[in-house]
Protein backbone atom coordinates (compact mmCIF):
# COMPACT_ATOMS: atom_id res chain seq x y z
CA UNK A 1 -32.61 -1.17 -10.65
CA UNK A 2 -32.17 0.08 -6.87
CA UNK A 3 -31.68 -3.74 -6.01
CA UNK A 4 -29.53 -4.80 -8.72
CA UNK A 5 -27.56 -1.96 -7.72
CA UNK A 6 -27.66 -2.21 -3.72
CA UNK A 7 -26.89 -6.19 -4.41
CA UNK A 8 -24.39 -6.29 -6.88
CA UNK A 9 -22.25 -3.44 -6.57
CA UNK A 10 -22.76 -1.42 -2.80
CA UNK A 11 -19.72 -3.49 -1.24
CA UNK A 12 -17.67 -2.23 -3.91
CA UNK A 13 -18.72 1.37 -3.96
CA UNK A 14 -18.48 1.59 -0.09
CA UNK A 15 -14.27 0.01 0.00
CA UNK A 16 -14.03 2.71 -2.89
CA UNK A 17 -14.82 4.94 -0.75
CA UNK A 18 -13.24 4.07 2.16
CA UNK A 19 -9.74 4.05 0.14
CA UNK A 20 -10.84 6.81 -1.46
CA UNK A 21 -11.30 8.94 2.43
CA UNK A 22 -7.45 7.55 3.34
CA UNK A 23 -6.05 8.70 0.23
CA UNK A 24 -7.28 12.42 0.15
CA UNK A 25 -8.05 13.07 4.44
CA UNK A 26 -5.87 15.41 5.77
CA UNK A 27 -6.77 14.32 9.19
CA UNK A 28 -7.84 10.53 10.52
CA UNK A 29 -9.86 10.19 13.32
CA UNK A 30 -10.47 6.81 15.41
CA UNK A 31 -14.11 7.38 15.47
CA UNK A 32 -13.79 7.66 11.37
CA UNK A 33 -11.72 4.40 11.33
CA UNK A 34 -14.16 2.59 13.40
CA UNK A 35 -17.02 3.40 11.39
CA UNK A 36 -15.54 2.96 8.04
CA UNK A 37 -14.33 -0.50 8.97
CA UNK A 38 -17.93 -1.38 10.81
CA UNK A 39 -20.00 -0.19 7.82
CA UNK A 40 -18.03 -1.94 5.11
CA UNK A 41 -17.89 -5.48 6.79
CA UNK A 42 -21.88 -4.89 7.88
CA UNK A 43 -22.88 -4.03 4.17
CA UNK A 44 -20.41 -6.56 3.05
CA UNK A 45 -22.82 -9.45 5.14
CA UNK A 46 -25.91 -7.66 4.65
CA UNK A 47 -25.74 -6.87 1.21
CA UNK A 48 -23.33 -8.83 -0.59
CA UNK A 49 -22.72 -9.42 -4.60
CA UNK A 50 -25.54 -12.33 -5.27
CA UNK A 51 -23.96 -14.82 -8.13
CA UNK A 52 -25.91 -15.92 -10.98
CA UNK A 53 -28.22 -18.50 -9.68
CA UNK A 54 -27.87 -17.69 -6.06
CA UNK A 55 -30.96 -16.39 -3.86
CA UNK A 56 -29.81 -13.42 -1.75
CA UNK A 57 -30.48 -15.60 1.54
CA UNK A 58 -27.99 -17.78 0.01
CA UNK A 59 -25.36 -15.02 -0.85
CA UNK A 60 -25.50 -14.12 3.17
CA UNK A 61 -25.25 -17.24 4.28
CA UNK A 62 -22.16 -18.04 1.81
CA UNK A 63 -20.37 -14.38 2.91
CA UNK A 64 -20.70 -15.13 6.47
CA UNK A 65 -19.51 -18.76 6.07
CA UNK A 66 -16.50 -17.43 4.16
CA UNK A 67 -15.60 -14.59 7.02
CA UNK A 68 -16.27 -17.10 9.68
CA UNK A 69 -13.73 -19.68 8.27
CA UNK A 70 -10.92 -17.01 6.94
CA UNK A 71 -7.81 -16.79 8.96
CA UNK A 72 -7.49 -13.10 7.92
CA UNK A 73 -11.03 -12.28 10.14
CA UNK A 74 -9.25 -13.54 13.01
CA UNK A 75 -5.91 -12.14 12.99
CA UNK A 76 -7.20 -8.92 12.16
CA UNK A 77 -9.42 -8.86 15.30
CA UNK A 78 -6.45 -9.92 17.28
CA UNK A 79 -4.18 -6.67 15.15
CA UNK A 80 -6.50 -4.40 15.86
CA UNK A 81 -7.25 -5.01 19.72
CA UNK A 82 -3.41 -5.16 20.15
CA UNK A 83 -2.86 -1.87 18.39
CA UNK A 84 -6.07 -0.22 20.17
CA UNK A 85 -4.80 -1.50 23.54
CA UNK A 86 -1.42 0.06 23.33
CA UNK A 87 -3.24 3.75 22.19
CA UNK A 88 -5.61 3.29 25.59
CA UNK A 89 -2.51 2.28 27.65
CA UNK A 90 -0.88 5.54 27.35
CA UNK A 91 0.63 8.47 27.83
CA UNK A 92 3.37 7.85 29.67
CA UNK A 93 4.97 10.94 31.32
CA UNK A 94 8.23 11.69 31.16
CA UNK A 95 10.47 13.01 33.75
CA UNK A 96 13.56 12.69 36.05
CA UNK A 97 14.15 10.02 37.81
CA UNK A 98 16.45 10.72 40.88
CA UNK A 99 17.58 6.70 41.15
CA UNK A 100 18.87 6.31 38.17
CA UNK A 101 20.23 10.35 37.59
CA UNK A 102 18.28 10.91 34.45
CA UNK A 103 15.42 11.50 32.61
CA UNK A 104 12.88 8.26 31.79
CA UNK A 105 9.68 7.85 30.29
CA UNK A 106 7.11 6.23 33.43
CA UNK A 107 6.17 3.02 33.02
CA UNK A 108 2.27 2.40 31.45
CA UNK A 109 -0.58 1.57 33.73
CA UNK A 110 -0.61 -1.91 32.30
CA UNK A 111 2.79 -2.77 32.28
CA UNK A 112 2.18 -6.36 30.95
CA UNK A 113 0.53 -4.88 27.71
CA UNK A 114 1.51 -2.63 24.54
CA UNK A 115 1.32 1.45 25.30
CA UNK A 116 2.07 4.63 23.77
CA UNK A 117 4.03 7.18 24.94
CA UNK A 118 1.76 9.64 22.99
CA UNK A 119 -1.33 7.77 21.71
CA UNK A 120 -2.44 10.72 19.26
CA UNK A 121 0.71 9.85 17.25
CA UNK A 122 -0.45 6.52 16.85
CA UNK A 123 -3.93 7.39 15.52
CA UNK A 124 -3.05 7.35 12.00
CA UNK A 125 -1.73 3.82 11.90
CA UNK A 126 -4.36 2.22 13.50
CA UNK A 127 -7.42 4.19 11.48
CA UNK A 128 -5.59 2.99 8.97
CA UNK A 129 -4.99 -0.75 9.76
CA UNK A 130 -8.60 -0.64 10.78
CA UNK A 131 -9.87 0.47 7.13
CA UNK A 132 -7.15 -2.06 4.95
CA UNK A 133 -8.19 -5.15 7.08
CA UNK A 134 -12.17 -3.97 6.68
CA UNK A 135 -10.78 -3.40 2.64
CA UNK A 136 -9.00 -7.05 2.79
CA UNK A 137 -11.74 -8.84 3.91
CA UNK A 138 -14.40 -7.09 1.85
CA UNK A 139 -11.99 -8.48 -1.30
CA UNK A 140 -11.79 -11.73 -0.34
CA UNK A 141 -15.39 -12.43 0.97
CA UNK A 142 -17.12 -10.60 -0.81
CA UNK A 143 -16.36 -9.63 -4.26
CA UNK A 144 -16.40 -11.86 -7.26
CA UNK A 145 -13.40 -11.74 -9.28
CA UNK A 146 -15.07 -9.16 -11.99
CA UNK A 147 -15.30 -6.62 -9.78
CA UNK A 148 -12.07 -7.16 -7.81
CA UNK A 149 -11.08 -6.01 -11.28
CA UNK A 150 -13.39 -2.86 -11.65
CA UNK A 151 -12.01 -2.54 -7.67
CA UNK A 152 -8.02 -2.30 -8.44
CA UNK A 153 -9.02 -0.03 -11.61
CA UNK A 154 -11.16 2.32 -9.15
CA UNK A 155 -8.05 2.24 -6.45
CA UNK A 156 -6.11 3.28 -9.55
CA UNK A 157 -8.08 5.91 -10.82
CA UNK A 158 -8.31 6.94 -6.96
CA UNK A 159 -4.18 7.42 -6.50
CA UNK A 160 -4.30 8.83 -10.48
CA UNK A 161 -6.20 11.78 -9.41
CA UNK A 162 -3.67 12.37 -6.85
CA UNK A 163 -1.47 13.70 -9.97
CA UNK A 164 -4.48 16.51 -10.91
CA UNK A 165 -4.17 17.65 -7.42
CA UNK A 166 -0.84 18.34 -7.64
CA UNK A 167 -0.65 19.90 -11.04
CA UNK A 168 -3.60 22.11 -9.40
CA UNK A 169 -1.43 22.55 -6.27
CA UNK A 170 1.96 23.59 -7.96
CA UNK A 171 0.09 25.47 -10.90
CA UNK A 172 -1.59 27.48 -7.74
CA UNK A 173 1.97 27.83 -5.44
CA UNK A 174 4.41 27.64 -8.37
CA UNK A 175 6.11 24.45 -6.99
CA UNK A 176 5.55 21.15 -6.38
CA UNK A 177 3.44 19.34 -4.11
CA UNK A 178 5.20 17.31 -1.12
CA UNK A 179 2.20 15.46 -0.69
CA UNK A 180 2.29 15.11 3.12
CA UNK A 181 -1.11 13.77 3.88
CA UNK A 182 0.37 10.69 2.21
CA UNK A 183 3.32 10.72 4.02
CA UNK A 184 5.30 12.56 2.05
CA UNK A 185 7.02 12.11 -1.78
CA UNK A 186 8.48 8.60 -1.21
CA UNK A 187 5.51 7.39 -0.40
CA UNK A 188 3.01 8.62 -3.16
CA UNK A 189 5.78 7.30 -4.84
CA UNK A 190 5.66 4.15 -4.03
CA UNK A 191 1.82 4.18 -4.17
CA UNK A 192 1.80 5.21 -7.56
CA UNK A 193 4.84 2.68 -9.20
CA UNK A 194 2.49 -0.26 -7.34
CA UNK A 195 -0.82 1.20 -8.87
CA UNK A 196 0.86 1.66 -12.33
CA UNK A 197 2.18 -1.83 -12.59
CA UNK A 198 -1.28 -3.45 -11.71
CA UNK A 199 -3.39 -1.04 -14.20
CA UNK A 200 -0.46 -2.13 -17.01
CA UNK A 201 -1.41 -5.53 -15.66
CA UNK A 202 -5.10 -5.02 -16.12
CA UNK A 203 -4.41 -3.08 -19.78
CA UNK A 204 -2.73 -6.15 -21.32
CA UNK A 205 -5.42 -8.63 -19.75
CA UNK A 206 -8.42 -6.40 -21.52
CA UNK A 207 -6.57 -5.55 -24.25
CA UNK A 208 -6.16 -9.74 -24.95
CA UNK A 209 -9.67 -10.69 -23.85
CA UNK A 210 -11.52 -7.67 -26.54
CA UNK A 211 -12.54 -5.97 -23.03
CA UNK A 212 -12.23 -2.37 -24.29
CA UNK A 213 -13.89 -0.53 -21.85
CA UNK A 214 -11.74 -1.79 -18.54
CA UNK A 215 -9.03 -1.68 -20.99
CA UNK A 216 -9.68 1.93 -21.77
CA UNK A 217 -10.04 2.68 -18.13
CA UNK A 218 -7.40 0.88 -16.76
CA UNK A 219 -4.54 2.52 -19.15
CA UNK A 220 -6.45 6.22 -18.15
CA UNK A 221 -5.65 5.20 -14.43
CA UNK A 222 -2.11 4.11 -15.40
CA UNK A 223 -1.34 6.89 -17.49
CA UNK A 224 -2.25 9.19 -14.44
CA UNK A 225 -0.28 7.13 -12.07
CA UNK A 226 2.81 7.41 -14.55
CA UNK A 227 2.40 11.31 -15.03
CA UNK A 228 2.39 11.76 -11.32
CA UNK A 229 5.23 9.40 -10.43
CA UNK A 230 7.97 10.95 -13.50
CA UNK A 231 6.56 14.86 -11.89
CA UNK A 232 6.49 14.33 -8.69
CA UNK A 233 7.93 11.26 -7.13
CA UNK A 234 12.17 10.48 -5.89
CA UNK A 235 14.47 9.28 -8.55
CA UNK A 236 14.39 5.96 -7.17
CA UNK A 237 11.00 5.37 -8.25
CA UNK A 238 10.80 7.70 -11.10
CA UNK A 239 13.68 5.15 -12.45
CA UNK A 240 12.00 2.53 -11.51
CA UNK A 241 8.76 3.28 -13.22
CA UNK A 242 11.31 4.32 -16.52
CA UNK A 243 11.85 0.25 -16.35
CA UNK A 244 8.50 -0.34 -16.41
CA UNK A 245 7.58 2.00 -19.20
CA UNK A 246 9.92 0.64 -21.35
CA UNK A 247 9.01 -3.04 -20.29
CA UNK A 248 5.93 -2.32 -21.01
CA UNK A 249 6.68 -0.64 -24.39
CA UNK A 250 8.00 -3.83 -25.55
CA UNK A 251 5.26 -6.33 -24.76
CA UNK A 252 2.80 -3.97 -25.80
CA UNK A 253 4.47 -4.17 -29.48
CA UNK A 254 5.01 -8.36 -28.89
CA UNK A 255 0.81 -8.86 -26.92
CA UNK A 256 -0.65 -6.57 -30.80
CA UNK A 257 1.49 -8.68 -33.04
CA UNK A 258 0.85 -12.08 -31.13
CA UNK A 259 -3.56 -10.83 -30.78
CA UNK A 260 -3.79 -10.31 -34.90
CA UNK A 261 -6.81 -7.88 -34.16
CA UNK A 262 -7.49 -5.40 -36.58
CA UNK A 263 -5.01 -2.64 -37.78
CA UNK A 264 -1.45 -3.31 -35.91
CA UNK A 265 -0.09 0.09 -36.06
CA UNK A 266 -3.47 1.55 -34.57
CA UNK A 267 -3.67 -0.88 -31.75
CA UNK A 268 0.15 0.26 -31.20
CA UNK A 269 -0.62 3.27 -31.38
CA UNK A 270 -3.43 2.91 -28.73
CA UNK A 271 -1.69 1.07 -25.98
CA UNK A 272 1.93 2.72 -26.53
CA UNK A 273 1.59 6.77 -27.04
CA UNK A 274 -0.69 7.33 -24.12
CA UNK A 275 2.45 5.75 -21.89
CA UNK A 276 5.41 7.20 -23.75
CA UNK A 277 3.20 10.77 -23.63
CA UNK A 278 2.40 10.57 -20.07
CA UNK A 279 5.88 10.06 -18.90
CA UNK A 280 7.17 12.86 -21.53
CA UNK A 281 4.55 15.29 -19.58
CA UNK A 282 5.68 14.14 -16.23
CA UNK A 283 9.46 14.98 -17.01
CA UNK A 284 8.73 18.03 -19.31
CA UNK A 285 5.62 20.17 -18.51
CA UNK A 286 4.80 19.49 -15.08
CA UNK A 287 6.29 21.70 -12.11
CA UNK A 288 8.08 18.91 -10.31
CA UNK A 289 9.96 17.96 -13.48
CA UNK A 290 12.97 20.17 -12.60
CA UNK A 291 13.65 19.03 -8.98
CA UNK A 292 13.43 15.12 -10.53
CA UNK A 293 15.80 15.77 -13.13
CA UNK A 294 18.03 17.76 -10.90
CA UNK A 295 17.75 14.65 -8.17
CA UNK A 296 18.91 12.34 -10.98
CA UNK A 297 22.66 14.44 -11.37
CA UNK A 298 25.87 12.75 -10.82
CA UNK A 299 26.76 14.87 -7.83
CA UNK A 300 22.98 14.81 -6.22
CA UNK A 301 22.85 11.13 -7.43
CA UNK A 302 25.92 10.35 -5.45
CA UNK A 303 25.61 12.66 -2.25
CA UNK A 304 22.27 10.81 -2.00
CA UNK A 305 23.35 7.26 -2.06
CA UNK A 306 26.30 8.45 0.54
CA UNK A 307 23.66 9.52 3.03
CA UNK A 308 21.58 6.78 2.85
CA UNK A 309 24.78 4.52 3.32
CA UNK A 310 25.34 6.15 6.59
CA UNK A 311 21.84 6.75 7.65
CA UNK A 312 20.33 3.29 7.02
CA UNK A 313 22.69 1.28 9.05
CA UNK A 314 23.20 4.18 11.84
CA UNK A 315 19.01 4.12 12.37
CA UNK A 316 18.87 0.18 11.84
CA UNK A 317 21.63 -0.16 14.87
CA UNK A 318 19.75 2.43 17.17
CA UNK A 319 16.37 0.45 15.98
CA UNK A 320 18.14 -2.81 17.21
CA UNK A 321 19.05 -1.04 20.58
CA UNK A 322 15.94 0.18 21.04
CA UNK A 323 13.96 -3.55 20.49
CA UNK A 324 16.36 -4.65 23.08
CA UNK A 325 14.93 -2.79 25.81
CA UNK A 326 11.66 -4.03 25.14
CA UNK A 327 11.75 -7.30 23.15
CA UNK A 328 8.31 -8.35 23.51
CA UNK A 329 6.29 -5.44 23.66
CA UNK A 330 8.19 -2.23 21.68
CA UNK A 331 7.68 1.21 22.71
CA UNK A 332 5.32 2.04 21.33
CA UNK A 333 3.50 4.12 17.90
CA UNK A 334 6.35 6.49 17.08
CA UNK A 335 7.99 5.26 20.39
CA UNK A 336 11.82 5.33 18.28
CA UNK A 337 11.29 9.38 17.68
CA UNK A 338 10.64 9.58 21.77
CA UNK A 339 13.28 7.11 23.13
CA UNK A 340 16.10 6.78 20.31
CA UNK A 341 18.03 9.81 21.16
CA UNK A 342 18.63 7.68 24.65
CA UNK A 343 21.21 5.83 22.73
CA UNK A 344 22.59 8.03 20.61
CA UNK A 345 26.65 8.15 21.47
CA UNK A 346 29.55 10.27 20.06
CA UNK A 347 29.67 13.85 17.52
CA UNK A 348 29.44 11.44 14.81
CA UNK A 349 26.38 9.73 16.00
CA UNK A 350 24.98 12.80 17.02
CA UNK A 351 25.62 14.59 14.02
CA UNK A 352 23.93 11.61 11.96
CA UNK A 353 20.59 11.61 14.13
CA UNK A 354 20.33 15.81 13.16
CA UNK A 355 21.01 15.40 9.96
CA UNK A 356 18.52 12.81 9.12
CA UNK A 357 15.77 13.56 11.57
CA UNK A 358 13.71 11.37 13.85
CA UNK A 359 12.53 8.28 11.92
CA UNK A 360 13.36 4.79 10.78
CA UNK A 361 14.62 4.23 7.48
CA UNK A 362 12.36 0.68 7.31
CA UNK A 363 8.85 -0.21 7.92
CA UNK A 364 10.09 -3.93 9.24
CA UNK A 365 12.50 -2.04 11.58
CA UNK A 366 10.08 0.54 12.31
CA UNK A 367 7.59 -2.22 13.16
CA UNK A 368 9.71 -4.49 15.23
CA UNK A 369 10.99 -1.97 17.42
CA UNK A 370 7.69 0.14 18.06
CA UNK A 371 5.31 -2.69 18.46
CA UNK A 372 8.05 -5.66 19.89
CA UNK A 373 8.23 -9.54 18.30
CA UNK A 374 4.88 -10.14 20.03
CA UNK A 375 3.23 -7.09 17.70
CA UNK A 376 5.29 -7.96 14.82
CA UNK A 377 4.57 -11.33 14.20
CA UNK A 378 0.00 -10.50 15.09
CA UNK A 379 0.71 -7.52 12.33
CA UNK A 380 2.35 -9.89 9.96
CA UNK A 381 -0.43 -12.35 10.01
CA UNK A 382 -2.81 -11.09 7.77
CA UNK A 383 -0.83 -10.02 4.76
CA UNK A 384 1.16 -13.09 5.21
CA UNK A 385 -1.56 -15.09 5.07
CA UNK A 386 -3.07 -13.78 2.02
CA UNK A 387 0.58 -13.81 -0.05
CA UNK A 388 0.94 -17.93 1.66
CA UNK A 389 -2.40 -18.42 -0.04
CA UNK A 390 -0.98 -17.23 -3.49
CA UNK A 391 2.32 -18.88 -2.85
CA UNK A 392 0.69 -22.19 -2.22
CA UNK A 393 -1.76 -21.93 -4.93
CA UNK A 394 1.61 -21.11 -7.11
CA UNK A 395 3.07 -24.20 -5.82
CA UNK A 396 0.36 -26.73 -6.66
CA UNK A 397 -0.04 -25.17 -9.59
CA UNK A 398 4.23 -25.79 -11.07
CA UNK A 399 3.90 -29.37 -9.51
CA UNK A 400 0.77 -30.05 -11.89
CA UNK A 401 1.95 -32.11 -14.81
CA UNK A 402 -1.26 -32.76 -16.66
CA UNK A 403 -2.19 -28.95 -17.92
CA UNK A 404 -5.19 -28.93 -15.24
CA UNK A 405 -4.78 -25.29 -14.40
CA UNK A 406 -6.39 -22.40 -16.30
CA UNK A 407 -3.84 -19.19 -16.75
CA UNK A 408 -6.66 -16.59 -17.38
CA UNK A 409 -5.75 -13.41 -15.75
CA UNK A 410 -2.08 -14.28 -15.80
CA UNK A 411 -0.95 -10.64 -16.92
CA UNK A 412 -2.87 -9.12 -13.58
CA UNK A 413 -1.57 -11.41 -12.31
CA UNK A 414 2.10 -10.45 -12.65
CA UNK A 415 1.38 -6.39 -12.83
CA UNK A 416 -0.06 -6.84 -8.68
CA UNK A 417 3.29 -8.89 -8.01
CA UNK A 418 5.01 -6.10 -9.32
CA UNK A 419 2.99 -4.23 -7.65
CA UNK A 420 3.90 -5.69 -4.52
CA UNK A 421 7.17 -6.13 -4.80
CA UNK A 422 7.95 -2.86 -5.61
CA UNK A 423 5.83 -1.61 -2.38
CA UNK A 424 7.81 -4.26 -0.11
CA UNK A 425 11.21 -2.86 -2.04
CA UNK A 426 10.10 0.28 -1.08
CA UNK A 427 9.50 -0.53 2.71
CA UNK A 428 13.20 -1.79 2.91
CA UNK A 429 14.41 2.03 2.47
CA UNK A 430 10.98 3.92 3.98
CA UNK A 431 7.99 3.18 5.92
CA UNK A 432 5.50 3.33 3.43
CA UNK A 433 3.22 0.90 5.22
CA UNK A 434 2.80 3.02 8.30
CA UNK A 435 0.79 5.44 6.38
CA UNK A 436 -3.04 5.14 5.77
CA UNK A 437 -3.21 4.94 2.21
CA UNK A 438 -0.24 3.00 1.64
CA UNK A 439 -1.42 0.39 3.55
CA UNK A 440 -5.02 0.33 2.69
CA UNK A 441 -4.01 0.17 -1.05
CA UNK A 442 -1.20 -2.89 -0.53
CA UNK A 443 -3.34 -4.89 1.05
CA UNK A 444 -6.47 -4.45 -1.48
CA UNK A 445 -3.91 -5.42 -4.16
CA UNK A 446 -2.67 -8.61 -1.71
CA UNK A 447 -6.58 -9.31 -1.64
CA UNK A 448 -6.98 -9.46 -5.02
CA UNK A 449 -4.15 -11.44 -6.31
CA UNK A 450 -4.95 -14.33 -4.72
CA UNK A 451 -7.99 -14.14 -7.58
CA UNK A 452 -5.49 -13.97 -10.43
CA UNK A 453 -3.77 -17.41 -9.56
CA UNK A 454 -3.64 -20.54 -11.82
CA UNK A 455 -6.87 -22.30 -11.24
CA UNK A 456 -8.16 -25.79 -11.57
CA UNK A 457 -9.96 -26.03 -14.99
């Protein structure tokens, strides 16, 4: 039993609970980051999932094939050292400069490579870059498409029990949560419309297949996710997931009457009340309910898309400027807060940068500018590479004009691209992506996806 369950299931227990320490740590450390990602890929080639048939010897040799010949491994080595060289290259002191009559940061002690003006601010990012590449790979190497099920349910059940938290939190304080270790409301947000469309996914897979007992666990993670996002998350996405509901509503009604298994109105009743109840508790009963309902008002509704008309292209131009300095190279993890004030010009500008504090409105902004084109385009690589693999497999498989291709799996399939579209949506208007969790979670979902396309029959 030990060795069934050391072998078979260890590598996804472990990235469980690596996603598991990003979601509810207060506090990231490097030394954390470096373990986390070390143990998971070492268990991961030491102990991997043996297939049926398959000598353990074997199942080593076949993981460490795969991680040798994945373009993922390899960009993410050259991501990481890139990030972790610009937190040693740092600080960088800042002070007058009598030349040029004002006050400049000093230039690093490398100047041809990335730095930090203050490398503890960039500590979070990279901990968690190190943990969602170490996640990634794990996915893709190492776990056979059943669990890379049981491992987006888990990840769902994970960011689910973030909504018990805060009912505990704002039944103890008497308001709601603003969920900070996550990076604040828009992002849990965001976290939990991306985990609720890929547990839907999962329910209506199950549901079709006679799985009951992923399906059972899948719509408990969703339902969670759903709660938390109507109680607790920003209109935006609380509307968004009241598309998604009611989406889902409908083909629940159409995937009963099109299975013919057993008593339609139970099975109806089974797959649509938990949803509809959830997000009736998440408007109604829970603390947060009041500030959502009052954030979806004509005059708050308004006053909020008027700011963010004059925020996001105010903080996009001083982004630009900024990049221009420094091209290449950026300046840096949270380099923008430091330098961006620099470039701020006029009462109206000025007035602008108070009112809507010190970040930038866009992780692809946010990216470019803080780690340069050079940064960009190394952080880029991985994710890209893993939606490239889906989009090709997508590719071959609407050019196939003989049926070849097997569609099993097509529902997860198109809850995770909901999933991550409505995480890269969300990066357009926030930086999700900077934060731990976030990012861990996205790219566990990219990982997995590419297990859900049309395959050869």
């Amino acid at each position: 039993m030990i060795r069934i369950l050391l072998t078979k299931y260890w590598v996804l227990v472990h990235l469980l609970l690596v996603a598991g320490t990003l979601c509810f740590a207060p506090a990231l450390t490097v030394g954390f980051g470096l373990w986390a990602a070390a143990s998971l890929l070492l268990m991961t080639l030491c102990l991997p999932p043996v297939f049926r048939g398959e000598s353990f010897w074997l199942a080593r040799r076949r993981v460490a094939q795969a991680m040798r010949g994945d373009v993922v491994a390899w960009s993410a080595l050259l991501c990481v050292a890139y990030v972790g060289v610009g937190l040693l290259n740092g600080p960088r002191a800042f002070g007058f400069e009598p030349e040029l009559l004002r006050w400049v940061y000093a230039p690093p002690r490398m100047p041809a490579m990335p730095s930090s003006i203050d490398p503890a601010e960039g500590v979070p990012f990279f901990v968690g870059l190190l943990c969602a590449l170490a996640c990634a790979l794990a996915v893709r190497v190492g776990l056979p498409r059943g669990q890379r099920l049981y491992a987006l349910i888990g990840l769902g059940a994970l960011t689910g029990t973030l909504a018990a938290v805060g009912v505990g939190v704002a039944l103890a304080t008497g308001g709601a949560p603003s969920f900070g270790w996550l990076g604040g409301r828009f992002v849990a947000s965001a976290l939990w419309l991306m985990l609720f469309c890929v547990c839907l996914g999962i329910v209506g897979e199950a549901f079709l297949e006679g799985r009951l007992r992923p399906c059972a666990a899948a719509l408990a993670a969703a339902c969670l996710n759903e709660m938390a996002l109507f109680a607790f998350g920003t209109p935006l996405m609380a509307g968004l997931g009241a598309v998604v509901t009611v989406v889902w509503l409908a083909f629940a009604a159409f995937a009963v009457r099109a299975c013919g298994r057993g008593l339609a109105l139970l099975w109806n009743t089974v797959l649509m009340a938990p949803v509809a109840l959830s997000a009736g508790v998440g408007f109604a009963l829970l603390p947060g309910a009041a500030a959502v309902w009052a954030g979806v008002g004509q005059a708050s509704l308004a006053a909020g898309v008027e700011a963010f008309l004059a925020q996001w292209p105010f903080r996009a131009g001083l982004a630009l400027e900024v990049l221009g300095r420094n091209p290449m190279l950026g300046v840096g993890p949270e380099g923008f807060a430091h330098t961006a004030r620099f470039y701020v010009e006029g009462s109206l500008a000025w007035g602008l940068w108070r009112e809507g504090g010190t970040g930038v409105p866009c992780d692809f902004l946010k990216l470019l500018c803080e780690r340069g084109m050079i940064g960009a385009l190394l952080l880029l690589i991985p994710g890209g590479a893993m939606l490239g693999r889906c989009l090709m497999r997508w590719v071959a498989f609407s050019q196939d004009r003989r049926r070849r291709y097997s569609l099993r799996y097509v529902f997860v399939l198109v809850g995770s691209l909901l999933g991550v579209v409505s995480m890269l949506g969300a990066s357009l208007v926030g930086t999700p992506l900077h934060e731990p969790a976030a990012l861990c979670a996205f790219l566990i979902v990219c990982a997995c996806m590419g297990g859900w396309m049309p395959r050869p029959r």
